[in-house]
N, C-alpha and C. Protein backbone atom coordinates (compact mmCIF):
# COMPACT_ATOMS: atom_id res chain seq x y z
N UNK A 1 0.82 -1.18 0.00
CA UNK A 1 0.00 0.00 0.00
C UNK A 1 0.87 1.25 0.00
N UNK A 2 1.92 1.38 1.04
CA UNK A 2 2.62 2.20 1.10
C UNK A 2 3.64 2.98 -0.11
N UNK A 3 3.49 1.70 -0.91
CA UNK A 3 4.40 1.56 -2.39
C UNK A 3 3.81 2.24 -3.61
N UNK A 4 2.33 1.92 -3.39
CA UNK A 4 1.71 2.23 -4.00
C UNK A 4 1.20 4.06 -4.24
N UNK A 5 1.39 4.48 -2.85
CA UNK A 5 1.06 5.58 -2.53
C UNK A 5 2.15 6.88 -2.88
N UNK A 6 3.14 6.35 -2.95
CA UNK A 6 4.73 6.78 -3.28
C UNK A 6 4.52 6.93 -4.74
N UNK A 7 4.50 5.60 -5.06
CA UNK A 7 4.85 5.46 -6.69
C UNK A 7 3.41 6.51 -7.65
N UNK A 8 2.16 6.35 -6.82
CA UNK A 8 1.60 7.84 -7.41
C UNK A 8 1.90 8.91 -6.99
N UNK A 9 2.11 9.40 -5.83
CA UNK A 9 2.75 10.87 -5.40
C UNK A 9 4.04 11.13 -6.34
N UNK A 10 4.78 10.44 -6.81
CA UNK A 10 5.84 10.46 -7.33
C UNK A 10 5.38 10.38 -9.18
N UNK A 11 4.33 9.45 -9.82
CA UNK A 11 4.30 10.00 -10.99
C UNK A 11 3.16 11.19 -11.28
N UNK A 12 2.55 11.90 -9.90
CA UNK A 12 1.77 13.52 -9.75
C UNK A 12 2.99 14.43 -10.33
N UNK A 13 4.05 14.51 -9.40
CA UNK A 13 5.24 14.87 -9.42
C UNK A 13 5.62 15.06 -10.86
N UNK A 14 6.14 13.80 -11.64
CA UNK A 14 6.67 13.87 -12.22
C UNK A 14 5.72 14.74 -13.66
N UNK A 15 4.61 14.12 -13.71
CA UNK A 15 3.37 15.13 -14.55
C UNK A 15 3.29 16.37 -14.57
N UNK A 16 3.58 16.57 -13.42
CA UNK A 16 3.48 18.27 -13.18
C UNK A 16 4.61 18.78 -13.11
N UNK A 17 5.69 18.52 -13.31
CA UNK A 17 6.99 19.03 -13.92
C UNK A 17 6.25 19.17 -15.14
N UNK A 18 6.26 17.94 -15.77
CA UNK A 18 6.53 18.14 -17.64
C UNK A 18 5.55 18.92 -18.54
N UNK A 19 4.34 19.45 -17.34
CA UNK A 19 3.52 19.83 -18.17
C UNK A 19 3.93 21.89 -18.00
N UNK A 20 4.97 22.33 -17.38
CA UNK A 20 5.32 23.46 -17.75
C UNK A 20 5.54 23.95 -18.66
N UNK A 21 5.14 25.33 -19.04
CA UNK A 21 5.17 25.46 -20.29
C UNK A 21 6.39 26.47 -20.48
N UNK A 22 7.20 26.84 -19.29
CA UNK A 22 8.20 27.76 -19.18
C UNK A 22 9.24 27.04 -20.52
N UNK A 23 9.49 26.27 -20.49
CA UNK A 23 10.16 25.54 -21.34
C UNK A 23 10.55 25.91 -23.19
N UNK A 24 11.05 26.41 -23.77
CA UNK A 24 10.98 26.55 -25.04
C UNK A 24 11.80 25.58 -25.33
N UNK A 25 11.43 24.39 -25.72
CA UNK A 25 12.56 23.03 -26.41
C UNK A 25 12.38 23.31 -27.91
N UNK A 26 11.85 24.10 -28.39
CA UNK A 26 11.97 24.20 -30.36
C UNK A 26 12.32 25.25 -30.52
N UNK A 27 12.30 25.64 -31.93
CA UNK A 27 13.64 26.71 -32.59
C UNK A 27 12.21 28.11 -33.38
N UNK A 28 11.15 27.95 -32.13
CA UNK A 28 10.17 28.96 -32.83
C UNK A 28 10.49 30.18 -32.21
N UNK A 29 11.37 30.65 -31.82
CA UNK A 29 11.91 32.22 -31.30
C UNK A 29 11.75 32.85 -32.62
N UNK A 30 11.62 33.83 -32.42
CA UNK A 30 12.47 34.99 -33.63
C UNK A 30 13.92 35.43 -33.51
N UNK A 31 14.28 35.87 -34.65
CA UNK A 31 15.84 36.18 -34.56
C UNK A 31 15.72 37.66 -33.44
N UNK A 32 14.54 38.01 -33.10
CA UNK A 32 14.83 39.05 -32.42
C UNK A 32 14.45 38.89 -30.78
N UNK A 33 14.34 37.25 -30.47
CA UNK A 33 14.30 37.03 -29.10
C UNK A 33 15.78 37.32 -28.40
N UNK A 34 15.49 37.47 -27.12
CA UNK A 34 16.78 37.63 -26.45
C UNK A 34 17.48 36.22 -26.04
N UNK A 35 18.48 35.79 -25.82
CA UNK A 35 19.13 34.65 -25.20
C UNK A 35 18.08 34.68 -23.23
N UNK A 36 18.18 35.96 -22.85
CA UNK A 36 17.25 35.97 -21.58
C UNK A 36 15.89 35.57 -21.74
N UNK A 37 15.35 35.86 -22.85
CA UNK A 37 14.18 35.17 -23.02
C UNK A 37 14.07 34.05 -23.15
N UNK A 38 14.54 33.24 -23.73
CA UNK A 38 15.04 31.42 -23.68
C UNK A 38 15.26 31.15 -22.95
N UNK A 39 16.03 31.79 -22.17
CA UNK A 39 16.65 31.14 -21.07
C UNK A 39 18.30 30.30 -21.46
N UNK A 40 18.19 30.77 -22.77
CA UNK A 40 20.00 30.15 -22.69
C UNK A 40 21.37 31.43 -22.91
N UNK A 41 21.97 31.07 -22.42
CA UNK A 41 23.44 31.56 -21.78
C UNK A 41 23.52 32.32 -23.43
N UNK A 42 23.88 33.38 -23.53
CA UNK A 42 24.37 34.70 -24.47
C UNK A 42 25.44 33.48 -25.29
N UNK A 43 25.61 33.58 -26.89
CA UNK A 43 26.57 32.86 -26.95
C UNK A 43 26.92 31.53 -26.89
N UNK A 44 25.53 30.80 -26.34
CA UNK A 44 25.85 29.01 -26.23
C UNK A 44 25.14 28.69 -27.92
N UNK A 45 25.22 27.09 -27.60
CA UNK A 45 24.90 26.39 -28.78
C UNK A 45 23.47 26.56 -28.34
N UNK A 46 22.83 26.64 -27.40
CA UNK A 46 20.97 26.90 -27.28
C UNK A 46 21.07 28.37 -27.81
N UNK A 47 21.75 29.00 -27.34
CA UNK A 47 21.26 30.38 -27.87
C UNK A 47 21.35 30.70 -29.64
N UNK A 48 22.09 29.95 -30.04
CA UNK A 48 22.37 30.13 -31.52
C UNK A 48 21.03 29.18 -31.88
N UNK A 49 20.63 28.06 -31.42
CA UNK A 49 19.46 27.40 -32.16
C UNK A 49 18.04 27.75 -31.78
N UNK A 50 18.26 28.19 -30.60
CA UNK A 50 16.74 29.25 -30.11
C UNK A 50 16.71 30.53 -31.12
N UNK A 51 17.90 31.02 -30.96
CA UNK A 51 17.31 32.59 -31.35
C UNK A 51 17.22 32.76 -33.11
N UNK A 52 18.37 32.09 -33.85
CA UNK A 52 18.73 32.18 -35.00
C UNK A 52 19.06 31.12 -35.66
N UNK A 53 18.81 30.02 -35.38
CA UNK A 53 18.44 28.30 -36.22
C UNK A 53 19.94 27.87 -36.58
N UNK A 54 19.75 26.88 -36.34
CA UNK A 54 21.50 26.22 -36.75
C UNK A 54 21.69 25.74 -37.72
N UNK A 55 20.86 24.83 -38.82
CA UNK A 55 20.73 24.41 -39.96
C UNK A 55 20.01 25.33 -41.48
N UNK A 56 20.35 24.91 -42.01
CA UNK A 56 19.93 25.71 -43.58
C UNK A 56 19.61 24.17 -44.59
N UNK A 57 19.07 23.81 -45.30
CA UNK A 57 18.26 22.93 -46.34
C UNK A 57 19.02 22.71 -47.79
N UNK A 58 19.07 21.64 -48.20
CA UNK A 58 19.35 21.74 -49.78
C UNK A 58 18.60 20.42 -50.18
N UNK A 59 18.57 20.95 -51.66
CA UNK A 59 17.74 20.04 -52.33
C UNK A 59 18.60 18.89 -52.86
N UNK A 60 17.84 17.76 -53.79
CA UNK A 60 18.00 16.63 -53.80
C UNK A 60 19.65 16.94 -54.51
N UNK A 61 20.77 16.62 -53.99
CA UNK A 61 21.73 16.46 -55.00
C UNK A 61 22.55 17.80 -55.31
N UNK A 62 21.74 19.05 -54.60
CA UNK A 62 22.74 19.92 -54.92
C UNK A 62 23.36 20.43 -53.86
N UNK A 63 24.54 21.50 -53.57
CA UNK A 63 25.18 21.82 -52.40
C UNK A 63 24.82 23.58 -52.47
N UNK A 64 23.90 24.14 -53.46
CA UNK A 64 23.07 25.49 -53.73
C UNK A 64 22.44 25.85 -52.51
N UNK A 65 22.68 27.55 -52.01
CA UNK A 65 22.19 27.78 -51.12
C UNK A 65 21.02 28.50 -51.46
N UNK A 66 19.91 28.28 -51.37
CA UNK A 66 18.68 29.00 -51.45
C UNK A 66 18.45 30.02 -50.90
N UNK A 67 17.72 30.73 -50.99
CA UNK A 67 16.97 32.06 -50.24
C UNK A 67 17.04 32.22 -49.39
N UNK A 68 16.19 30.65 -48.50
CA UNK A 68 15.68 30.68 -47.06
C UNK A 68 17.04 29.98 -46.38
N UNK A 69 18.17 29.52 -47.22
CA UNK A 69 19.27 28.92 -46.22
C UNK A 69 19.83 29.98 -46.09
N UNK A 70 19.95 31.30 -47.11
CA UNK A 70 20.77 32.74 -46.98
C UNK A 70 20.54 33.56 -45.66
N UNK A 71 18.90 33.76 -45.61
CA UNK A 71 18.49 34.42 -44.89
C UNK A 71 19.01 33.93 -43.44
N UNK A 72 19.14 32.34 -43.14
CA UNK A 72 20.02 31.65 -42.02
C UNK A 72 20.58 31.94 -41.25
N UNK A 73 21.78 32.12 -42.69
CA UNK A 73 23.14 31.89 -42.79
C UNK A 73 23.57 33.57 -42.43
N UNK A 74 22.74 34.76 -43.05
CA UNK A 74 22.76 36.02 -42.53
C UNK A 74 22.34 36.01 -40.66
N UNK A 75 21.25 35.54 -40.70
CA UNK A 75 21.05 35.71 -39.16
C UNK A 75 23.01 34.83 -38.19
N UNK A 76 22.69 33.95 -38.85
CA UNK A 76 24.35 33.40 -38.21
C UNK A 76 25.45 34.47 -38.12
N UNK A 77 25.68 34.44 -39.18
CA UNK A 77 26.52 35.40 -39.58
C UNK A 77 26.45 36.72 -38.29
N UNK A 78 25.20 37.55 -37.99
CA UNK A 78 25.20 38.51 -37.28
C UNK A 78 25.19 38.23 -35.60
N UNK A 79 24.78 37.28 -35.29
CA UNK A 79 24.81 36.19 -34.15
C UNK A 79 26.67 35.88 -33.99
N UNK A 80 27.43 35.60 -34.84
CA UNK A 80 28.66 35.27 -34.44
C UNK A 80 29.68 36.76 -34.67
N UNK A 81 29.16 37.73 -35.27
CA UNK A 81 29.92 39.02 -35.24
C UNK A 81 29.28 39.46 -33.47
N UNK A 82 28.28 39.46 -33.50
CA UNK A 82 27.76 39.21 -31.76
C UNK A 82 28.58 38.66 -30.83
N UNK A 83 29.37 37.65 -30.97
CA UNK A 83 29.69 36.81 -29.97
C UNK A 83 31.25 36.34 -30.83
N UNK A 84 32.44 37.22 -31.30
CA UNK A 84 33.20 36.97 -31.63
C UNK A 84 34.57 35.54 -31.00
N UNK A 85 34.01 35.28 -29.56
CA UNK A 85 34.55 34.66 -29.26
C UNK A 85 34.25 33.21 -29.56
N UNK A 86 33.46 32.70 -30.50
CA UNK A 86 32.54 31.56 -30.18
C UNK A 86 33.30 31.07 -31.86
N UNK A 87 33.42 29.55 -31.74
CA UNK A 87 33.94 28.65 -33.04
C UNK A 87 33.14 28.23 -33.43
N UNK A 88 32.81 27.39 -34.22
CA UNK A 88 31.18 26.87 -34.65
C UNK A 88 32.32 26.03 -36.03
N UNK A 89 31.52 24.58 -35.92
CA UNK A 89 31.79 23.60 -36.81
C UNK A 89 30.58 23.57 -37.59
N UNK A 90 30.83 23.68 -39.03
CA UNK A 90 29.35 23.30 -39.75
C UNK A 90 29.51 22.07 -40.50
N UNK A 91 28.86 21.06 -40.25
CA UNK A 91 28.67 19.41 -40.15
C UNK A 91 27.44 19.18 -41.32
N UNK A 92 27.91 18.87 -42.85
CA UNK A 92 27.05 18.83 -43.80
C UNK A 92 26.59 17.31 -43.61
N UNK A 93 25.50 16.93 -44.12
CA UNK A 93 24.33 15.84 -44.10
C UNK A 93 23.71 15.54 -45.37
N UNK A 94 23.62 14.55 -45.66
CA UNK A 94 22.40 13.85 -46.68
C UNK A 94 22.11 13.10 -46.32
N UNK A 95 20.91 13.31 -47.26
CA UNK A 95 20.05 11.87 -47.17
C UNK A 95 20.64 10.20 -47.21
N UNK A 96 19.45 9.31 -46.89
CA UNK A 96 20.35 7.73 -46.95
C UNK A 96 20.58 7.73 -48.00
N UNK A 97 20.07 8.21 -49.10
CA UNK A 97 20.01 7.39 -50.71
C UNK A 97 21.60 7.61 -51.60
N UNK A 98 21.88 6.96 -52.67
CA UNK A 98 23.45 7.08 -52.95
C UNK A 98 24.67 6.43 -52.01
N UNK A 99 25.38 6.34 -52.65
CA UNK A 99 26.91 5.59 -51.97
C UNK A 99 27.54 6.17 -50.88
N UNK A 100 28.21 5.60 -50.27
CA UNK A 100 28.59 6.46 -49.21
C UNK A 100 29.90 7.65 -49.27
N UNK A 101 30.51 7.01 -50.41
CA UNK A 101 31.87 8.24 -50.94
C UNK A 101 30.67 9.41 -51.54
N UNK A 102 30.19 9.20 -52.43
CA UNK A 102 29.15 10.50 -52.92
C UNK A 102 28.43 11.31 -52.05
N UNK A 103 27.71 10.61 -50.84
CA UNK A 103 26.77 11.44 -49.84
C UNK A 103 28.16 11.75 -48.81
N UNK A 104 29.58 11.39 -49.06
CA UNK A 104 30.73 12.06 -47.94
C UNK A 104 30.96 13.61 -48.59
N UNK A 105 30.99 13.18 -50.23
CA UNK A 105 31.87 14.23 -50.61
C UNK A 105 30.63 15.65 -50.77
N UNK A 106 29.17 15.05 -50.81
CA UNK A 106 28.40 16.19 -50.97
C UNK A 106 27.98 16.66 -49.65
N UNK A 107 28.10 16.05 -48.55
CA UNK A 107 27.59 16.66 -47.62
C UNK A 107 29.04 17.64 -46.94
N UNK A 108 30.53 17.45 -47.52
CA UNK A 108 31.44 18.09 -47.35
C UNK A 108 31.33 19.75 -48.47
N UNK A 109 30.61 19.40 -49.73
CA UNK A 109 30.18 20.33 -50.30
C UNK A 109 29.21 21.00 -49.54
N UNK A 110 28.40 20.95 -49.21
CA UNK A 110 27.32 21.48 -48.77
C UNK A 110 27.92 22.48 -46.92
N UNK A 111 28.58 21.43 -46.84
CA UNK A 111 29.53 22.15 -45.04
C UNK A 111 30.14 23.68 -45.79
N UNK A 112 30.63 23.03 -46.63
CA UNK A 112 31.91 24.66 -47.41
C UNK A 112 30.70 25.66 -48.15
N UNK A 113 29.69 25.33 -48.46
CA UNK A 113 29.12 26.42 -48.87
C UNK A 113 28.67 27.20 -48.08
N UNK A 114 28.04 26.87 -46.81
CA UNK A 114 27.75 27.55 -45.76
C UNK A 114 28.80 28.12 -45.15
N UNK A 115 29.85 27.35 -44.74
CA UNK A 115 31.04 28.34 -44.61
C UNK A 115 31.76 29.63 -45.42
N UNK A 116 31.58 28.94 -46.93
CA UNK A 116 31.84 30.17 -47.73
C UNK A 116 31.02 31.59 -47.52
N UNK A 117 29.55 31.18 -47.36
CA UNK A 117 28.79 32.28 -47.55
C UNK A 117 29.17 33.21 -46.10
N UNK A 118 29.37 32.47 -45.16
CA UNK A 118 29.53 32.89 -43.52
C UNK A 118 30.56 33.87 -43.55
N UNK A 119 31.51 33.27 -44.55
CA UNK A 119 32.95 34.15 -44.56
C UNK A 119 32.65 35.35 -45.62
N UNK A 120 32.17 35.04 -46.73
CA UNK A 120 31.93 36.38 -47.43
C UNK A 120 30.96 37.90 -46.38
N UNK A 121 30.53 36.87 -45.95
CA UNK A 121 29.65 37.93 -44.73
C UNK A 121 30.72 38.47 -43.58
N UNK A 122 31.86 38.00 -43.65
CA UNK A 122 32.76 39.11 -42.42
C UNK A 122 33.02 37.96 -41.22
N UNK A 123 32.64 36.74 -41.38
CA UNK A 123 33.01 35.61 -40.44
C UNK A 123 34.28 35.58 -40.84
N UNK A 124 35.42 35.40 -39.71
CA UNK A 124 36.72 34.76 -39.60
C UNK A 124 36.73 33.30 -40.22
N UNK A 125 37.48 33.21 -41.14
CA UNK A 125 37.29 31.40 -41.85
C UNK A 125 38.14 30.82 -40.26
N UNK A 126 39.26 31.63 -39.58
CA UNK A 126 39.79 30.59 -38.82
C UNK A 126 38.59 30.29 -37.79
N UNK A 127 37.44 30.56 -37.33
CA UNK A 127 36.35 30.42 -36.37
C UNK A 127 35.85 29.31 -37.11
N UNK A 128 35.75 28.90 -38.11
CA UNK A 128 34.61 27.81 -38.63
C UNK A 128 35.51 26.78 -39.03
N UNK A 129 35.16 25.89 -38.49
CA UNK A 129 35.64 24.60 -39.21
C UNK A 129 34.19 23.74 -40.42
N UNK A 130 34.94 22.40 -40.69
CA UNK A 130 33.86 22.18 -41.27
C UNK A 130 33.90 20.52 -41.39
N UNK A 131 33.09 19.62 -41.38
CA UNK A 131 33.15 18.37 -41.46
C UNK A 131 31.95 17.93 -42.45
N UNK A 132 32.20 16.65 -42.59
CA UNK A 132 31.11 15.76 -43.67
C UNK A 132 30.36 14.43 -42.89
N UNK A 133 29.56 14.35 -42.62
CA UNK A 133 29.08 13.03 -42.18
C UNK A 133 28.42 12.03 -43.02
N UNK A 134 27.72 12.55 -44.10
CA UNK A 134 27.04 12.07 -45.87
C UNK A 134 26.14 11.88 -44.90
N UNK A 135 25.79 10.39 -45.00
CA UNK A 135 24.30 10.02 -44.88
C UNK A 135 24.34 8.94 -43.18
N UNK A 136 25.69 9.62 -42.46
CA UNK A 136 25.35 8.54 -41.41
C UNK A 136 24.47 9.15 -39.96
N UNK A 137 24.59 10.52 -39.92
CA UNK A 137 23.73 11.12 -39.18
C UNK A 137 22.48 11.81 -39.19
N UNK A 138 21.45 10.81 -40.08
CA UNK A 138 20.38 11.52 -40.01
C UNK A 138 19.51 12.37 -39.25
N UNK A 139 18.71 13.19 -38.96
CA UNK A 139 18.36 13.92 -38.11
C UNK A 139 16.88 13.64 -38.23
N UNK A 140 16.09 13.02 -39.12
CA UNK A 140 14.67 12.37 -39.16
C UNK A 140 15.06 10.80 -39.88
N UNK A 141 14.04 9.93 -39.27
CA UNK A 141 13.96 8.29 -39.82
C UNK A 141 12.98 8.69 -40.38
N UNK A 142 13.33 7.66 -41.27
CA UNK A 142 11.90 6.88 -42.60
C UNK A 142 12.44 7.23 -44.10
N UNK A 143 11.93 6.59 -44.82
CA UNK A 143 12.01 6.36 -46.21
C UNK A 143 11.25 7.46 -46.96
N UNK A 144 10.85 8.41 -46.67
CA UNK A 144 10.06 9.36 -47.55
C UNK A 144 10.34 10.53 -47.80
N UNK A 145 9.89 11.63 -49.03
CA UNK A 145 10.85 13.04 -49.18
C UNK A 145 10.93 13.58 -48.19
N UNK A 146 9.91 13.64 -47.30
CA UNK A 146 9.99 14.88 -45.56
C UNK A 146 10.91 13.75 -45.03
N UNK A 147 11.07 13.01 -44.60
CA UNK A 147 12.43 12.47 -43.81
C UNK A 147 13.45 12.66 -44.62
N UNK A 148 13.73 12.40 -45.88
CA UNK A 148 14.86 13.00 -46.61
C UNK A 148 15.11 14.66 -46.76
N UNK A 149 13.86 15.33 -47.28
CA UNK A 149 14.66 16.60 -46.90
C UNK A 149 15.03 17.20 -45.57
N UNK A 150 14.63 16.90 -44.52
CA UNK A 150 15.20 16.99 -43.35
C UNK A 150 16.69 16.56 -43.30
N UNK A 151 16.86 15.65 -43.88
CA UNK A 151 18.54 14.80 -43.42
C UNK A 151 19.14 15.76 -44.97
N UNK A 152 19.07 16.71 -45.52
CA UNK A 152 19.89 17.38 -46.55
C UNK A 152 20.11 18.94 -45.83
N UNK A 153 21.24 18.44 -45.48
CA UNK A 153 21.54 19.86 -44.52
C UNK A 153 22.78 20.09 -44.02
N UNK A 154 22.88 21.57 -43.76
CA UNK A 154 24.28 21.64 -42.90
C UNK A 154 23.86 22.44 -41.61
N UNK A 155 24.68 21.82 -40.33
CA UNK A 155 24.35 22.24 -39.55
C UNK A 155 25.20 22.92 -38.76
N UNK A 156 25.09 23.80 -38.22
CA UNK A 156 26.12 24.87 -37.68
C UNK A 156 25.76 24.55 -35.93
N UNK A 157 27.50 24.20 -35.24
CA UNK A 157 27.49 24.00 -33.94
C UNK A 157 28.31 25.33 -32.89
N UNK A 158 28.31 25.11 -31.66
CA UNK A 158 29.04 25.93 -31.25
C UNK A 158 30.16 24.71 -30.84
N UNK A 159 31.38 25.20 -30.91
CA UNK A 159 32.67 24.38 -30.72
C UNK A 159 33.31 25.14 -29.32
């Protein structure tokens, strides 16, 4: 009985933690939230993916930065002239489909374009590194275009 009485006081408990809503766990800020508003540290890897998104998109096969990866890659860009002290690795991705030398060498394409654009914008190239993972770190499962265009990406970390 006594066990019993615990083990519900204890999953009340635990319910009523998770149902706070103080919490922002997704990347729906605006670029014009504060790091105090999130709640993450000026300068961390939460504050770069709360306030101004860490990843940018490409389509099937190419390493082309689009519009909406520019606009990103600008918010980045002004986020790390912000916080000059901060390194950031950008870690390119594809999808499962194709060989694994092809999805190495394009998701290493896709890392350098974002870096390129970062640096034409006034980023230090020595602050950015850059790596390739192809197709072994997906970031969505399943076999379909929305799980694939999700995994075609580069993603920008704090180092």
């Amino acid at each position: 009985m006594r066990f019993k009485l615990f083990g519900a006081l204890g999953l009340a408990l635990v319910l009523a933690a998770c149902s706070s809503d103080k919490t922002n766990t997704g990347n729906t800020m605006g670029a014009g939230a504060s790091a105090q508003e999130t709640g993450a540290a000026p300068g961390s890897e939460a504050d770069l993916v709360a306030n101004v998104g860490d990843r940018v998109f490409f389509e099937l096969n190419q390493n082309a930065l689009s519009s909406d990866a520019q606009a990103t890659l600008d918010k980045q860009a002004a986020w790390l002239a912000r916080y000059p002290q901060v390194n950031v690795q950008i870690a390119g991705n594809c999808d499962d489909r194709g060989t694994e030398e092809y999805n190495i060498a394009l998701g290493q394409r896709r890392a350098n374009a974002a870096r390129d654009y970062l640096v034409a914008k006034g980023v230090a190239a020595s602050r950015i590194s850059t790596i390739s993972y192809g197709k072994d770190r997906p970031t969505a499962e399943g076999d379909d275009e929305q799980s694939w265009s999700q995994n075609r990406n580069a993603i920008t970390s704090v180092k």
